[in-house]
Protein backbone atom coordinates (compact mmCIF):
# COMPACT_ATOMS: atom_id res chain seq x y z
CA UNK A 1 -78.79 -66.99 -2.91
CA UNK A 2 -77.28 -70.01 -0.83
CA UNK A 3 -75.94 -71.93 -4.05
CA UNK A 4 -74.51 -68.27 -5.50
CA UNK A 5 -72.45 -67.44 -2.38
CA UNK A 6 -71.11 -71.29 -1.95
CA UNK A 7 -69.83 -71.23 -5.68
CA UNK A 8 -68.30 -67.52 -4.97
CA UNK A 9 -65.93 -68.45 -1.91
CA UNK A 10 -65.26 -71.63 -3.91
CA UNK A 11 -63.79 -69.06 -6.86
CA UNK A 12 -61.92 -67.38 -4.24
CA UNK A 13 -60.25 -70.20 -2.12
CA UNK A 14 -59.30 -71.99 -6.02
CA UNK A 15 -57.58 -68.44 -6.90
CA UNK A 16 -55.53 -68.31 -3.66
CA UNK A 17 -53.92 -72.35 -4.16
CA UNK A 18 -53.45 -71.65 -7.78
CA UNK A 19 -51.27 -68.75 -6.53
CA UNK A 20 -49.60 -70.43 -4.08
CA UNK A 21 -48.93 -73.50 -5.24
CA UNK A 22 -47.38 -71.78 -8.75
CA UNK A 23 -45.09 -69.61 -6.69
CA UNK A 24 -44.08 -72.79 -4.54
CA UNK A 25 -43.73 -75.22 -7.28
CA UNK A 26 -42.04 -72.88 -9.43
CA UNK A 27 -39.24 -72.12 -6.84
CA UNK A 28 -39.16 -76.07 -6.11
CA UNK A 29 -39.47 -77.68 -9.68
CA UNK A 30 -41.67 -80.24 -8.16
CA UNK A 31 -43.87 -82.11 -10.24
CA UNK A 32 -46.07 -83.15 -8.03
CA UNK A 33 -46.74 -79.49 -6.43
CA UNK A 34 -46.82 -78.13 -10.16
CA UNK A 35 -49.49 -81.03 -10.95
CA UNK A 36 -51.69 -79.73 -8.14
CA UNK A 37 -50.82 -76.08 -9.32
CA UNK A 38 -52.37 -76.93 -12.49
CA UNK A 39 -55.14 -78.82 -10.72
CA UNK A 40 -56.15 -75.97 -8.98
CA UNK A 41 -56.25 -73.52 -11.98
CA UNK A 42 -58.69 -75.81 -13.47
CA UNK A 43 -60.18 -75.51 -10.12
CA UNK A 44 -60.56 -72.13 -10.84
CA UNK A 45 -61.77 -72.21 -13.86
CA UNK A 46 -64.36 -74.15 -13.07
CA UNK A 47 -64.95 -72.61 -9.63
CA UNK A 48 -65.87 -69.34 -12.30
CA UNK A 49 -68.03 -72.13 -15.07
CA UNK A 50 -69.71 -73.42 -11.63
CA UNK A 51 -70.22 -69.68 -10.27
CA UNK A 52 -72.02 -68.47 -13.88
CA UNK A 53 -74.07 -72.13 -13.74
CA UNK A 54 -76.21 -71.52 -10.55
CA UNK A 55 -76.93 -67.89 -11.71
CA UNK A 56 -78.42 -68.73 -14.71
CA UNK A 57 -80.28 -72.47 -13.41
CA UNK A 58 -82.16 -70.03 -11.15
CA UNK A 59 -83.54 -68.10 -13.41
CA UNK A 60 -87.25 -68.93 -13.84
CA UNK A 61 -88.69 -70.76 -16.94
CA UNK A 62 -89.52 -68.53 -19.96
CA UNK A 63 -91.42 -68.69 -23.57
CA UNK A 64 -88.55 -70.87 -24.51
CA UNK A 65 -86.95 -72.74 -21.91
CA UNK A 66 -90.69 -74.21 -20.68
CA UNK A 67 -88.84 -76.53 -18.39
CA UNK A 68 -86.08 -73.60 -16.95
CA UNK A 69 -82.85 -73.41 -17.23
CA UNK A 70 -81.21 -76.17 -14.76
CA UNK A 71 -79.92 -78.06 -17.16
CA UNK A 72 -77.05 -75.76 -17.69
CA UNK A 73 -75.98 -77.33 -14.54
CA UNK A 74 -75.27 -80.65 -16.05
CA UNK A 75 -73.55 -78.77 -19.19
CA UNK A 76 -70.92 -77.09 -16.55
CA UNK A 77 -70.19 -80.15 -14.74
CA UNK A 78 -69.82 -82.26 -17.78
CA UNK A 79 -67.48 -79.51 -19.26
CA UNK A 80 -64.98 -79.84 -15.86
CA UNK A 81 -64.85 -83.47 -16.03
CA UNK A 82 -63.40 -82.81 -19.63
CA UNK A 83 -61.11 -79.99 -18.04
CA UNK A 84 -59.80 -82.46 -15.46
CA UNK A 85 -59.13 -85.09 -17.55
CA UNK A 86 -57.45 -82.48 -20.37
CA UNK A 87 -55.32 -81.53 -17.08
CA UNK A 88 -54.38 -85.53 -16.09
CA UNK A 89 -53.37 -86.01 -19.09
CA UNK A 90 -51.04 -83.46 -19.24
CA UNK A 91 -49.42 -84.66 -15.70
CA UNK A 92 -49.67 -87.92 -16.57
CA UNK A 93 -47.48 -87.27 -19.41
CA UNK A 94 -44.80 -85.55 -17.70
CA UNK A 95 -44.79 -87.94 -14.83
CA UNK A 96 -43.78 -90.87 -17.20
CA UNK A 97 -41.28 -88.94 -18.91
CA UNK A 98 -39.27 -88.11 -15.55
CA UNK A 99 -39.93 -91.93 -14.57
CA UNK A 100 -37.78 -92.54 -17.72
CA UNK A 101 -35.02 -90.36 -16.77
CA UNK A 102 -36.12 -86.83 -17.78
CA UNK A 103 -33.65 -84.47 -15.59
CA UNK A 104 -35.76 -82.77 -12.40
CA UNK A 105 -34.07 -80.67 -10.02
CA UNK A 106 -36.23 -80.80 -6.89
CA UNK A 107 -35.30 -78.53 -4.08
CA UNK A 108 -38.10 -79.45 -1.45
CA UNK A 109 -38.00 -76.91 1.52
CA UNK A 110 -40.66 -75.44 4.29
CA UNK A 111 -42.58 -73.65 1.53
CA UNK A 112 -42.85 -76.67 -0.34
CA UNK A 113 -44.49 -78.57 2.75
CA UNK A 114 -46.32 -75.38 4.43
CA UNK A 115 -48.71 -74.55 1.03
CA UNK A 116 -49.60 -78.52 1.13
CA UNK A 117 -50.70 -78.33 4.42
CA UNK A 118 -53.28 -74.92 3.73
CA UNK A 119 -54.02 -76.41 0.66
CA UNK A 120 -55.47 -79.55 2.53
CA UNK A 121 -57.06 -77.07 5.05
CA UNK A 122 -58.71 -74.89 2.66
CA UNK A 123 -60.00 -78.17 0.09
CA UNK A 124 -60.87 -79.64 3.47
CA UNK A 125 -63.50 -76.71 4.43
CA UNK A 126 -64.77 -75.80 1.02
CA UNK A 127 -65.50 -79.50 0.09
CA UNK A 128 -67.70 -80.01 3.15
CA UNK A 129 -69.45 -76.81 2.74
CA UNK A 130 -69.68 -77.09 -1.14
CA UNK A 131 -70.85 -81.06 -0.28
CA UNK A 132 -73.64 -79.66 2.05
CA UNK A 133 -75.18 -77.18 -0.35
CA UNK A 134 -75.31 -79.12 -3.29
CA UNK A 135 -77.50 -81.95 -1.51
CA UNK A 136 -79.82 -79.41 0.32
CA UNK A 137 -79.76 -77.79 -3.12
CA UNK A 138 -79.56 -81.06 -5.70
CA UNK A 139 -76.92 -78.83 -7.28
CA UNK A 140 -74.40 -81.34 -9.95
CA UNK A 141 -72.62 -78.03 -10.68
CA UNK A 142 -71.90 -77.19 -6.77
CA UNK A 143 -71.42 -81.73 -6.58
CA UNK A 144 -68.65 -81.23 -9.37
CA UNK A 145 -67.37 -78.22 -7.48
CA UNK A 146 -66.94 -80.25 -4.12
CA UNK A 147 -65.31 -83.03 -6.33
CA UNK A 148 -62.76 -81.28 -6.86
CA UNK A 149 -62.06 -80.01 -3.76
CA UNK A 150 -62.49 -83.71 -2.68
CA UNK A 151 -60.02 -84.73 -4.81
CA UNK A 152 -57.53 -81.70 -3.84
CA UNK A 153 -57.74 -83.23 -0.32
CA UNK A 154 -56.38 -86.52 -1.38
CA UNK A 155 -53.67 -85.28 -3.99
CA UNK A 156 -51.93 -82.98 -1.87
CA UNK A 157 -51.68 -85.92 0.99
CA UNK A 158 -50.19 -88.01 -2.20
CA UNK A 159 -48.16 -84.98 -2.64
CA UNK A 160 -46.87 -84.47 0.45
CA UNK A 161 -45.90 -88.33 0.69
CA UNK A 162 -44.53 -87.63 -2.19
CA UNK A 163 -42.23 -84.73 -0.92
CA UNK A 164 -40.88 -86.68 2.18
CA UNK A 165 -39.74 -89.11 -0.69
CA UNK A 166 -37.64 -86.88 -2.04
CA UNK A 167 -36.73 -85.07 1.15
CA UNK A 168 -35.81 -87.64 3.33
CA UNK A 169 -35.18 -90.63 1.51
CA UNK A 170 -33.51 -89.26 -1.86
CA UNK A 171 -35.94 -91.15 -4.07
CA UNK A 172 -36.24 -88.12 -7.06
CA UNK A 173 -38.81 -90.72 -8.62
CA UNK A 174 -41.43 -90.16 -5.78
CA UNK A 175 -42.55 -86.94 -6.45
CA UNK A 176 -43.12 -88.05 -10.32
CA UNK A 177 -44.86 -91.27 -8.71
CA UNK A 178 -47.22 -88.68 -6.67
CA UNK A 179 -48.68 -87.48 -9.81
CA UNK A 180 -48.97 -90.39 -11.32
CA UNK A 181 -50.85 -91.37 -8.20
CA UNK A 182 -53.45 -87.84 -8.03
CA UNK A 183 -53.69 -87.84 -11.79
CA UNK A 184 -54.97 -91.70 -11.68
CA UNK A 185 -57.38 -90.72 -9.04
CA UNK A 186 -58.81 -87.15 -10.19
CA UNK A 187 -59.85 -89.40 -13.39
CA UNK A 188 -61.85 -92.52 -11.62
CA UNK A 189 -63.69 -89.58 -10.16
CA UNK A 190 -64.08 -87.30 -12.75
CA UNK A 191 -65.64 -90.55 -14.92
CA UNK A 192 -68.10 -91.27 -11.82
CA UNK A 193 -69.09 -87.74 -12.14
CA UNK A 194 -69.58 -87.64 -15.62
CA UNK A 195 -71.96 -90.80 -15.91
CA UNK A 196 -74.19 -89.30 -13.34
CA UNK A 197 -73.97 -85.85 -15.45
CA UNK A 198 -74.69 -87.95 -18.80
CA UNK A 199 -77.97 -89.42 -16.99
CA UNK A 200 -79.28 -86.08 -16.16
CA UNK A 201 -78.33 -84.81 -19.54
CA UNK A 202 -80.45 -87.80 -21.59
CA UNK A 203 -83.23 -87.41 -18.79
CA UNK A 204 -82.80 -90.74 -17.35
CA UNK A 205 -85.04 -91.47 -13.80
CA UNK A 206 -83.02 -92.02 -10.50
CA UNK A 207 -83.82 -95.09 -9.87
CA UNK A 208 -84.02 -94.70 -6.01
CA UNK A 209 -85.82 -91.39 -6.92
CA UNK A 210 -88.23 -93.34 -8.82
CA UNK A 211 -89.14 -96.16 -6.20
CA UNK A 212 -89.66 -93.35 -3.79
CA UNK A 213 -92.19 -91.14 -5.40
CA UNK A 214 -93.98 -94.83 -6.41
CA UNK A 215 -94.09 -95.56 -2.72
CA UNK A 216 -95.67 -91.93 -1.79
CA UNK A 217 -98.49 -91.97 -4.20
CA UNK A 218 -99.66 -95.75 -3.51
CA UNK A 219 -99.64 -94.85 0.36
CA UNK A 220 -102.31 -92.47 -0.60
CA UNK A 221 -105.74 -93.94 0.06
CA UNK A 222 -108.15 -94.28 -2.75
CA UNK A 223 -105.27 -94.52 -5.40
CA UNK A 224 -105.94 -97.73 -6.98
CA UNK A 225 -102.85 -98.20 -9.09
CA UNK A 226 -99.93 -95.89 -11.28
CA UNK A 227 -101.06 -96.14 -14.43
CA UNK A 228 -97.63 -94.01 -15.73
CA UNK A 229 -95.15 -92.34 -13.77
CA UNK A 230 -92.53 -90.08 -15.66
CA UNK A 231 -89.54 -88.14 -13.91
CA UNK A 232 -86.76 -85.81 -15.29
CA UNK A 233 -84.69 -83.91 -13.57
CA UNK A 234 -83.29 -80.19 -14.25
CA UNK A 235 -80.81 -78.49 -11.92
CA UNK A 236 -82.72 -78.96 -8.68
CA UNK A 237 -86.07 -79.10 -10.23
CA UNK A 238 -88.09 -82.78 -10.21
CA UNK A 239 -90.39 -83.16 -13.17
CA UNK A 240 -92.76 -85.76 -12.59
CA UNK A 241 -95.95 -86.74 -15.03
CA UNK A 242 -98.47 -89.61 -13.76
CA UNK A 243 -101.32 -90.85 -14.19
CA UNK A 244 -103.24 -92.60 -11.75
CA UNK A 245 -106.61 -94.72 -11.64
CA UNK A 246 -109.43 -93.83 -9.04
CA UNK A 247 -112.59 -95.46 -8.56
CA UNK A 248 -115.14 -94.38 -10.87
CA UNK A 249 -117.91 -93.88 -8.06
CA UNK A 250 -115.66 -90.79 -6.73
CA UNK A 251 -117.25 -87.55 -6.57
CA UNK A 252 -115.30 -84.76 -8.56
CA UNK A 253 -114.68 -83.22 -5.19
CA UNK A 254 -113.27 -86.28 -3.33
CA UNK A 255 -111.03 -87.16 -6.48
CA UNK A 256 -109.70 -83.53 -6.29
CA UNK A 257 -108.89 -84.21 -2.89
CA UNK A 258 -107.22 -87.60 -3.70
CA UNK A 259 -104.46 -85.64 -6.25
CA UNK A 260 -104.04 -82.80 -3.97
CA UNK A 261 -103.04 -85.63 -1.12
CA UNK A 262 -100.39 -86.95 -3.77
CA UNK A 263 -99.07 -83.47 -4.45
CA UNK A 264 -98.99 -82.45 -0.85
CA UNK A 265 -97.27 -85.82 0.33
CA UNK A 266 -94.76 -85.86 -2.70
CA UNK A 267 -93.81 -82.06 -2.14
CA UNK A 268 -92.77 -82.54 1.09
CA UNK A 269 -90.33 -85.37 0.59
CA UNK A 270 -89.05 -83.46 -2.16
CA UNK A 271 -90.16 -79.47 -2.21
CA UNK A 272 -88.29 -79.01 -5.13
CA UNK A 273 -90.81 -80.78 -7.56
CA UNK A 274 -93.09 -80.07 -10.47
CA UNK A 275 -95.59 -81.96 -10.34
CA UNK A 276 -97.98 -83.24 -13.56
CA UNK A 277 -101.16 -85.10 -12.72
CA UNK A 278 -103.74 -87.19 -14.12
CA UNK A 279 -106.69 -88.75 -12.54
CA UNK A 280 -108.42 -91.61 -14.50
CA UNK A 281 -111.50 -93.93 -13.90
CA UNK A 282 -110.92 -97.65 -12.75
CA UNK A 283 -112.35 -100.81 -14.30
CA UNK A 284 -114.30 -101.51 -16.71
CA UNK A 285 -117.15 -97.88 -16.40
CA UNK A 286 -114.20 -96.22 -18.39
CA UNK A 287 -115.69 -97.67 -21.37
CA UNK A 288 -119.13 -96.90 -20.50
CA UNK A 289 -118.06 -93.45 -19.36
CA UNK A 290 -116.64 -92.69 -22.72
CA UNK A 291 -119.69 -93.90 -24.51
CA UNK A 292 -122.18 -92.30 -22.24
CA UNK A 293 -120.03 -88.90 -22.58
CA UNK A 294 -119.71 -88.92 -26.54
CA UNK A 295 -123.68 -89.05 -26.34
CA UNK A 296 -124.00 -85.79 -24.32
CA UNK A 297 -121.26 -84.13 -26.52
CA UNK A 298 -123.58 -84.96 -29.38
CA UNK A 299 -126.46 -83.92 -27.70
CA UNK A 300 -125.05 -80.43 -26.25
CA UNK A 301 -123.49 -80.09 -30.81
CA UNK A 302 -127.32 -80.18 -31.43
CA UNK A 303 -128.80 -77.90 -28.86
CA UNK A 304 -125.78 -75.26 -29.78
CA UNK A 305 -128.37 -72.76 -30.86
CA UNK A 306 -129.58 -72.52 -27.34
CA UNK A 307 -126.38 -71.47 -25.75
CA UNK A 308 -123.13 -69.99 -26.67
CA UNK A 309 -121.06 -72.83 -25.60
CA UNK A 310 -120.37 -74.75 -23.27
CA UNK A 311 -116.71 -76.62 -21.04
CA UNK A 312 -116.01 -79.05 -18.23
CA UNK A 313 -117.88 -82.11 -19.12
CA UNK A 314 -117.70 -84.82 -17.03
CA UNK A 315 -119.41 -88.37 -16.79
CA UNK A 316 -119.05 -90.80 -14.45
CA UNK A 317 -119.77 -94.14 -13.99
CA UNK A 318 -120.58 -96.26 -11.35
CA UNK A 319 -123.60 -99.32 -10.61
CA UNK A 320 -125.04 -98.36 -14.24
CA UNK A 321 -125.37 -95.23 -13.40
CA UNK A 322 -124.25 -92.19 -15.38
CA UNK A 323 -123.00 -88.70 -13.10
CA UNK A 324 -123.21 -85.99 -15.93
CA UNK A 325 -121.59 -82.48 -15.16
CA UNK A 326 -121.31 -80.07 -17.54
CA UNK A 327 -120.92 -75.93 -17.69
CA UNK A 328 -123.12 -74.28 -20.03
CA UNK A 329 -122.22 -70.65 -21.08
CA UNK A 330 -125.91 -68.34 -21.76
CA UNK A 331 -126.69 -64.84 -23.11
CA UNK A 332 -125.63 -62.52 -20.19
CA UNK A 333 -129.06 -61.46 -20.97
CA UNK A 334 -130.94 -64.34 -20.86
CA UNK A 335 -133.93 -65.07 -18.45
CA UNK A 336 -134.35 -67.34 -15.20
CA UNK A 337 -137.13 -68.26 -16.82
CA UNK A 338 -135.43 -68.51 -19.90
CA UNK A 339 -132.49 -70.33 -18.41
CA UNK A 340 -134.21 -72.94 -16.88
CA UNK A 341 -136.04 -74.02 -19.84
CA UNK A 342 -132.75 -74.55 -21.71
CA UNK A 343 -131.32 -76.61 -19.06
CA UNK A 344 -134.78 -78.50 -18.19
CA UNK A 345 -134.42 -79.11 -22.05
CA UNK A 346 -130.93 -80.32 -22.04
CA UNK A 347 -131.89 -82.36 -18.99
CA UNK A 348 -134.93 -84.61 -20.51
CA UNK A 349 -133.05 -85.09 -24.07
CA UNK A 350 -130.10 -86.91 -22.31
CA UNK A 351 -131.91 -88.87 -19.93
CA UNK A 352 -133.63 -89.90 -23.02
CA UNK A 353 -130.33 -90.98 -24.44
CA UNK A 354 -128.82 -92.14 -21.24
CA UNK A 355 -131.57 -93.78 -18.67
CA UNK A 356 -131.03 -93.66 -14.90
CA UNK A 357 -128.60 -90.59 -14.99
CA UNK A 358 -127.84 -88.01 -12.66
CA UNK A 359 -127.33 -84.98 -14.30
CA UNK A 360 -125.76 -81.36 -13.51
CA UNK A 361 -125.96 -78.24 -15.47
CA UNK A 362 -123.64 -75.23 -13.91
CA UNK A 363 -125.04 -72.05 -15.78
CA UNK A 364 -122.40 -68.90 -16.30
CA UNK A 365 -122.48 -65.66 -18.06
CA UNK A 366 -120.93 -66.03 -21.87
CA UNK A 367 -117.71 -64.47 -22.10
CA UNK A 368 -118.82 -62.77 -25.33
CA UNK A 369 -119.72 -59.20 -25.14
């Protein structure tokens, strides 16, 4: 699995800088290196929350997750945005208190520079990578994964600006400064992260996403208008629920044909979505339809002695005329003969009811034995 083997080298590349950039910033006692130690244990962490999230989002929708299980995407993202800003707070924190004369011996050396620079190499490749799945993938866990990485990038540039402070210019403060500076910046994007997460989370409709599917299903010919159009999204699963209005004077085949057009065109601008849809009648025939049909059902509820039961009723309007369908169920035993008196019955008592209608009966077997 693509998104599986992304958030595994992700775990790996986080668990070699968190080693490296202890050791370092240990044998340096610089803040800023330690910050971005600390940073990429969280890293880690969440490399692991990410690597456990795209397992279980891909595992297929069951008698009580009806929708799957993507959502646990959302949950791991939202829960490193709270680890990164735990973590800035922290740095934040220390960085004031050296600004205000807290003791730091700094010894910066080639170590200190050399695991900034394949820090930056590593966040560099991962975050592109990590970037590239999660939009073929519409992955937030793999998005907050790249984030960080992203954000790696930046902080160890801060860092090593940070360093060369110290190094070269004798200004102690700058490394304390570079902290500052990462920490600020991990949390604009970890709260531009979480927003999006909190969206997903409380199901609300990308509204780019939104316009786009709109425009799809009125480029469809014969759709006459949206009635409704619902979306939700789950891991990298689009929900979407319409309902759209059709000229009455369709045929049942040519109407099928109109919502298999709409899934076709919608699934491949977006393969990843579940699709809901409703066809309805336009203008004013609904009325008549629904009229016209409770008269059959009444009809059919006093004939039930003649046949076991009966599903798929359908009536139609169009020009004052009525197009009845309907499935009738029979004794597996019955007659032809037999049969087609029943349904030359059926016929004659609703064109009683309903004049000028075109009516027809499908006859199957009953299902009871």
């Amino acid at each position: 699995m693509e998104k599986s083997r992304a958030a595994l080298l992700s775990v790996f590349s986080a668990l070699l800088l968190t080693v490296l950039k202890f050791i370092v910033g240990i044998a340096t006692n610089s803040l800023g290196i330690i910050s971005e130690a600390i940073h990429s244990l969280i890293d880690l962490g969440a490399a692991l929350l990410t690597l456990f999230a795209v397992k279980v989002s891909d595992v297929p929708a069951d008698d009580t997750h009806h929708y799957g299980h993507g959502k646990v995407e959302s949950i791991s993202a939202f829960i490193e945005v709270i680890m990164l800003l735990a973590t800035c707070i922290y740095i934040i924190n220390e960085a004031v208190l050296r600004l205000k004369g807290k003791p730091a011996d700094i010894d910066v050396n080639i170590y200190a520079f050399g695991v900034m620079f394949i820090s930056i190499i590593v966040d560099i490749t991962r975050s592109k990578a990590l970037y590239k799945t999660a939009k073929k993938t519409n992955s937030r866990a793999l998005e907050a994964d790249a984030l960080h990485f992203a954000s790696d990038i930046w902080s160890s540039l801060v860092v090593i600006v940070g360093l060369i402070g110290v190094k070269f210019l004798g200004f102690e403060q700058a490394d304390a400064i570079a902290g500052l500076i990462v920490s600020i910046f991990v949390i604009v994007c970890s709260v531009r992260l979480s927003i999006k997460t909190i969206n997903e989370l409380m199901d609300k409709a990308p509204k780019k996403l939104r316009n786009d599917i709109y425009r799809i299903i009125k480029s469809v010919p014969n759709v006459s208008s949206v009635q409704k159009l619902r979306i939700r999204t789950s891991g990298n699963t689009i929900f979407t629920d319409m309902t759209l209005l059709v000229e009455s004077s369709l045929s049942v085949e040519k109407a099928h044909d109109i919502a298999n057009n709409v899934e076709k065109n919608i699934k491949d601008a977006f393969p990843q979505a579940d699709i809901t849809l409703h066809l309805e009648p336009k203008g004013d025939s609904t009325t008549k339809s629904l009229n016209a049909k409770e008269k059959v059902e009444k009809i059919l509820h006093e004939h039930r002695s003649m046949f076991d039961s009966y599903h798929g009723l359908s009536v139609m309007c169009h020009d004052m005329h009525h197009i009845i369908s309907v499935h009738l169920e029979l004794d597996r035993n019955a007659t032809v003969r037999e049969t087609h008196a029943i349904c030359l019955h059926l016929e004659e008592d609703i064109k009683d009811a309903i004049p000028k209608s075109k009516i027809t009966i499908h006859v199957e077997p009953s299902k009871k034995k």
